[in-house]
Each structure stands twice: as C-alpha cells, then as structure tokens.
Protein backbone atom coordinates (compact mmCIF):
# COMPACT_ATOMS: atom_id res chain seq x y z
CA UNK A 1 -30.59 -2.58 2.69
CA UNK A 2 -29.34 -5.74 4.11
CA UNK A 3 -29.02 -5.91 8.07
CA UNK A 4 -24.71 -6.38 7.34
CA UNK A 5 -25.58 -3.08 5.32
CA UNK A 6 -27.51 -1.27 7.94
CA UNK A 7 -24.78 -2.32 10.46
CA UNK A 8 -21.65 -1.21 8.37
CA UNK A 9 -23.34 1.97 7.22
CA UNK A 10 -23.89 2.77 11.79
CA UNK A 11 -20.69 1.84 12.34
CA UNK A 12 -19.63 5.08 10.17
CA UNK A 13 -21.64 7.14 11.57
CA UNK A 14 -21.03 6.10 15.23
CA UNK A 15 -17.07 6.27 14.85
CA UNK A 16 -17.28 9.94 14.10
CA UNK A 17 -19.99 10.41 16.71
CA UNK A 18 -17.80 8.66 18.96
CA UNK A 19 -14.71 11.10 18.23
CA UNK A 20 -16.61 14.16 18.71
CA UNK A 21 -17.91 12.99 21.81
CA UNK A 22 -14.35 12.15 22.81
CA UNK A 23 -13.18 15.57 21.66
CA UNK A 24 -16.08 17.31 23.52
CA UNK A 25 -15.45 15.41 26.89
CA UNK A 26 -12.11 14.68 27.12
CA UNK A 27 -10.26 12.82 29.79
CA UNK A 28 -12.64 14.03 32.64
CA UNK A 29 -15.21 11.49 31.23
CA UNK A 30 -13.26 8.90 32.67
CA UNK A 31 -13.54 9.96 36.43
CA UNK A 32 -16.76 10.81 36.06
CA UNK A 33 -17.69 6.57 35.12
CA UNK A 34 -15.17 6.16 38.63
CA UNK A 35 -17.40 8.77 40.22
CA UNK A 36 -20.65 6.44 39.46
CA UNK A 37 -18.99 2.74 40.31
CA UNK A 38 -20.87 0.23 39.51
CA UNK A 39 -22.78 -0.25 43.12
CA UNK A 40 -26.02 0.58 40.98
CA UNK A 41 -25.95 -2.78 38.93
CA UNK A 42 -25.90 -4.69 42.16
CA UNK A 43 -22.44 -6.08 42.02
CA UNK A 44 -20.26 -5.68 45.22
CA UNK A 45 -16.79 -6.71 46.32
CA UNK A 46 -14.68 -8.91 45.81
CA UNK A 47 -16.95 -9.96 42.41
CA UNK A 48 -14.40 -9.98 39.45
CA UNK A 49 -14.91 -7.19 36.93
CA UNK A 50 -13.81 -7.43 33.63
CA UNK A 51 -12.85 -4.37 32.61
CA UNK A 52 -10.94 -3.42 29.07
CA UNK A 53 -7.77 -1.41 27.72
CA UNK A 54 -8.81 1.71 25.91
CA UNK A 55 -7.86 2.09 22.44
CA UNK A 56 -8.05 5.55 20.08
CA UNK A 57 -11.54 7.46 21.09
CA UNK A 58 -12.92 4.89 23.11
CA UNK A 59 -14.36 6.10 26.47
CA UNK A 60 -11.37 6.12 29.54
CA UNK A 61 -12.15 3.48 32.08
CA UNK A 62 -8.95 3.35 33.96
CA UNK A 63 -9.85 5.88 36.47
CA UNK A 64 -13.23 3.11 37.31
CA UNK A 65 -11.21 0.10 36.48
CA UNK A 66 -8.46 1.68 39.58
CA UNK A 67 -11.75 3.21 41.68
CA UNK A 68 -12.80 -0.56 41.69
CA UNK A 69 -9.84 -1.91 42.70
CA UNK A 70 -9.41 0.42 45.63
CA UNK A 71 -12.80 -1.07 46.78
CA UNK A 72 -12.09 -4.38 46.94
CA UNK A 73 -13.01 -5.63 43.56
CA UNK A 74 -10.83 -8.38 41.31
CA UNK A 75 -9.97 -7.04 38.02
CA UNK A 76 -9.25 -8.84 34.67
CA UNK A 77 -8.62 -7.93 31.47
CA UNK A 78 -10.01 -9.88 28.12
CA UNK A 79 -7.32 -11.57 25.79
CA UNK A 80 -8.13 -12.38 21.93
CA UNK A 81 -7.69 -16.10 21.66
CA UNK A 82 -8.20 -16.46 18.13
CA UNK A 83 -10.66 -15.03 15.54
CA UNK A 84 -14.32 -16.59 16.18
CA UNK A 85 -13.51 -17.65 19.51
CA UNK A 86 -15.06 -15.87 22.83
CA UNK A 87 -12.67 -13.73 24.94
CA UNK A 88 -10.63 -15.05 27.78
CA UNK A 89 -10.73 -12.82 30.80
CA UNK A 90 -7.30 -12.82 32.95
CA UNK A 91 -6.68 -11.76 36.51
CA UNK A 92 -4.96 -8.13 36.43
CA UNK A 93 -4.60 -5.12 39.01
CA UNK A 94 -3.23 -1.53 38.46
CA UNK A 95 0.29 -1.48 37.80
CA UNK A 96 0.46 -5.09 36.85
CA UNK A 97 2.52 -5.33 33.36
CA UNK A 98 0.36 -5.66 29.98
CA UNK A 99 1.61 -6.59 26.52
CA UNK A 100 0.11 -4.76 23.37
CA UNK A 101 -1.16 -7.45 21.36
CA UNK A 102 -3.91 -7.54 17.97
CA UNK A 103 -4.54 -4.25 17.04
CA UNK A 104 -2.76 -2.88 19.87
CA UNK A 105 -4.61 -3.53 22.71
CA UNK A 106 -3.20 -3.81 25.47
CA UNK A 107 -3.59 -7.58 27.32
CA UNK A 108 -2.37 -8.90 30.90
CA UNK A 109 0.57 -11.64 30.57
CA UNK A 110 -0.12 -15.10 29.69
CA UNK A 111 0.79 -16.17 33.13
CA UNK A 112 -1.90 -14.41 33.91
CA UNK A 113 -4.50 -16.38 35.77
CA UNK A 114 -8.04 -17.00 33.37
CA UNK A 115 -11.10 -16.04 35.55
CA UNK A 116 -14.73 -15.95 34.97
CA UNK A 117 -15.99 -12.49 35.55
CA UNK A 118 -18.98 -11.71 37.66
CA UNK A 119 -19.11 -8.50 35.82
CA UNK A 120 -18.44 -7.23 32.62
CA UNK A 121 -17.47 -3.96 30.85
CA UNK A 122 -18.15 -3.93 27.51
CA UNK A 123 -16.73 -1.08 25.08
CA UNK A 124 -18.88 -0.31 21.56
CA UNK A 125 -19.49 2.25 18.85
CA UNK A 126 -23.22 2.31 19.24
CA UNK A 127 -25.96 1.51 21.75
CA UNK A 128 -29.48 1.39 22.23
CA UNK A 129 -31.88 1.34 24.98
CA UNK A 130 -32.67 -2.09 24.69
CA UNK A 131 -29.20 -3.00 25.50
CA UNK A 132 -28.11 -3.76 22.50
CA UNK A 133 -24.79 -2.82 21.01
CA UNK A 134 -23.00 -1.97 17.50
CA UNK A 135 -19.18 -3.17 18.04
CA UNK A 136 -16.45 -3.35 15.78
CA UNK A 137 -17.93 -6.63 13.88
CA UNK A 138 -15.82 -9.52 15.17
CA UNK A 139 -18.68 -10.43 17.49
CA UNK A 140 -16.14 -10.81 20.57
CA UNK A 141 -18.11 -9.64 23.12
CA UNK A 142 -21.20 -11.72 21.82
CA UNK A 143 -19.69 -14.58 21.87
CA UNK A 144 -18.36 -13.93 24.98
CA UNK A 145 -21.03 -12.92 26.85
CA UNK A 146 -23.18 -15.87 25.63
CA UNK A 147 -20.23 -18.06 26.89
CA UNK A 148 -20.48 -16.79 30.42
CA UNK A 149 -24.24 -16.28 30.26
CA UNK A 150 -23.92 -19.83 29.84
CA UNK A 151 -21.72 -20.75 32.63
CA UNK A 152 -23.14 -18.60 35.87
CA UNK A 153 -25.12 -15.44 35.97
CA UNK A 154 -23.35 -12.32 34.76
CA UNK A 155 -23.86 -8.29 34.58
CA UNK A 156 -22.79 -6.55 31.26
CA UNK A 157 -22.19 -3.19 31.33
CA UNK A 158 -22.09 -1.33 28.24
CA UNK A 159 -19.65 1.86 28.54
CA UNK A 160 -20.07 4.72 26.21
CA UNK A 161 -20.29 8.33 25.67
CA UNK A 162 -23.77 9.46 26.39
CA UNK A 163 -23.31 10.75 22.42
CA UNK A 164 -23.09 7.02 21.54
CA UNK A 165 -26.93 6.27 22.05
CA UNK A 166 -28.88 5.85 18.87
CA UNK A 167 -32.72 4.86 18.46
CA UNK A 168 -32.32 0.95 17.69
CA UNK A 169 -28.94 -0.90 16.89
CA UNK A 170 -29.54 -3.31 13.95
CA UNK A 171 -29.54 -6.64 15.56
CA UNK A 172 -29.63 -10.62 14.48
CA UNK A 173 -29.94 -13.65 16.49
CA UNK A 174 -26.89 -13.98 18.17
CA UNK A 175 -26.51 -10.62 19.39
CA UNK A 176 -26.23 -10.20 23.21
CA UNK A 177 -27.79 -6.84 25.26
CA UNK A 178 -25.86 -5.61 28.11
CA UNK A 179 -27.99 -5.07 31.11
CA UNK A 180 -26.81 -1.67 32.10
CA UNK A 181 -25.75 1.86 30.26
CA UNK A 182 -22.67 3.63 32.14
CA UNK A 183 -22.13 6.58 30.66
CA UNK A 184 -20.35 10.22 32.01
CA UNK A 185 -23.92 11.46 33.11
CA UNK A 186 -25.35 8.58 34.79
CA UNK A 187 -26.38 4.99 34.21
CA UNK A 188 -29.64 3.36 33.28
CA UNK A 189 -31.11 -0.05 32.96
CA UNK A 190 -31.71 -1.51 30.04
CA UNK A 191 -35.28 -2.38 28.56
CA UNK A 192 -34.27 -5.77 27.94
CA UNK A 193 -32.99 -6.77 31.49
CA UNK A 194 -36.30 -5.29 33.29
C-alpha cells in the first residue's frame, strides 16, 4: 500500500473509532479537558489560544475554550482562507457572534482581529505518541502550524478522545507533531517534543 493508501484506509477506521468514543463519553468529556487546562504545557495568561468550533463527533472543547477565558487567556478561532493556504487565527471570546462557513464550521466575523496564537488546539481523527496526527486530509493544520512554527515559538495541542490513539500515524515530510496529548483522562507529552 501506498502511504495516501495507508492514510485513507486510518481515516476509516478512526471516524468510527471516533464516534464510538463520542457515544461512550458524551458531553462530560468536554469538562473534563476544562477540568485539566492547559497549565501543564507551560502556557499561562494572557498567551492567545487558538482553540476550534466542534463539528459532528469531534471532542467538545467549549467548556476549556470558556475555562480559559475565565483565566485570563485570549481566545481565537481559525478561519479557512482558501484551499492550500494555512489557517488564519482571529481574536474571539464566549458569546462573541460566529458565522458557519465551509463545511459548517463555525468562524469568528471578518472584522475579527487576525492574531498569532501562542497556543494551539488542534482537532484530528487519529494520533500517535509521537505527536503526530491523521486529520481530515486538507493539511490545514500542517500548514499552519509550520507557518507559526516559523514565525515565534508555539505549543500544539492535539485534542482527542483517549479512543483516538493508534500505534503510529502514517506520516510524510511535511507533517507537523503536536507537542502535547489532551485527552478526557489526562495529558501527556509527546515523544517528539522531549
């Protein structure tokens, strides 16, 4: 099998993994990422987090996104620009109005400030210990994060169900690891950011 093979043929199996592991934990799972923070990856207030909306199964991270906010961390959201292009980040808070864009999700305003996050929360159908990640295959988040990488010194979080780990993610050049696992039970560091 090819490595586009390998990755399509995970990405099946972790979307169904992913809905059982939403159907098994429900909407707790998001207060218990609040209940964690993020205080274990080093980052304090006022750093900017990018967080993201939630779409179908993916894990809840409202509850964190308004935990953070209540402790003095900025908040952004990321906005598609345009296929093959990295994200842009914009300034948001709870309760601030967001427009349902591509494929639904939901974005902050265009007047919306663009900021450089200090931290980022990254979403995914698969990850490994390494730090790797298996998204949806428009390599958004790699591009992004190899933006800001390039620009200042960043933390990515990945955020999944603890169900979501698998043994190695298939991987090529221009994927980017995440530094940290949050998931429901805990976090963990990742081999590749020791």
């Amino acid at each position: 099998m090819t490595l586009d093979a390998d990755k399509k043929a995970l990405r099946v199996e972790a979307r169904t993994r992913r809905l059982m592991a939403f159907m098994r934990n429900g909407a707790g799972a998001g207060d218990k990422l609040a209940a964690h923070g993020i205080g274990f990856s080093g980052a304090t207030a006022p750093m900017i987090v990018s967080g993201f909306s939630s779409i179908g199964d993916e894990l809840d991270v409202r509850p964190l996104m308004q935990a953070l906010h209540e402790q003095g961390f900025k908040l952004a959201l990321p906005v598609i620009k345009a296929k093959g292009e990295p994200l842009i980040m914009r300034s948001w808070a709870p309760g601030e109005a967001l427009e349902k864009r591509t494929w639904g999700i939901e974005e902050p305003l265009d007047s919306a400030p663009e900021v450089l996050p200090d931290v980022v929360l990254v979403p995914l159908l698969a990850f490994d210990d390494d730090g790797y990640r298996l998204g949806y295959g428009g390599g958004f988040y790699d591009r992004t994060l190899e933006k800001l990488r390039s620009l200042k010194p960043i933390i990515a979080i990945a955020v999944a169900f603890d169900e979501q780990r698998v043994d190695a993610v298939p991987r090529e050049g221009y994927d980017q690891p995440c530094d940290w696992i949050l998931t429901p039970s805990g976090f963990r560091r990742c081999t590749s950011a020791k």
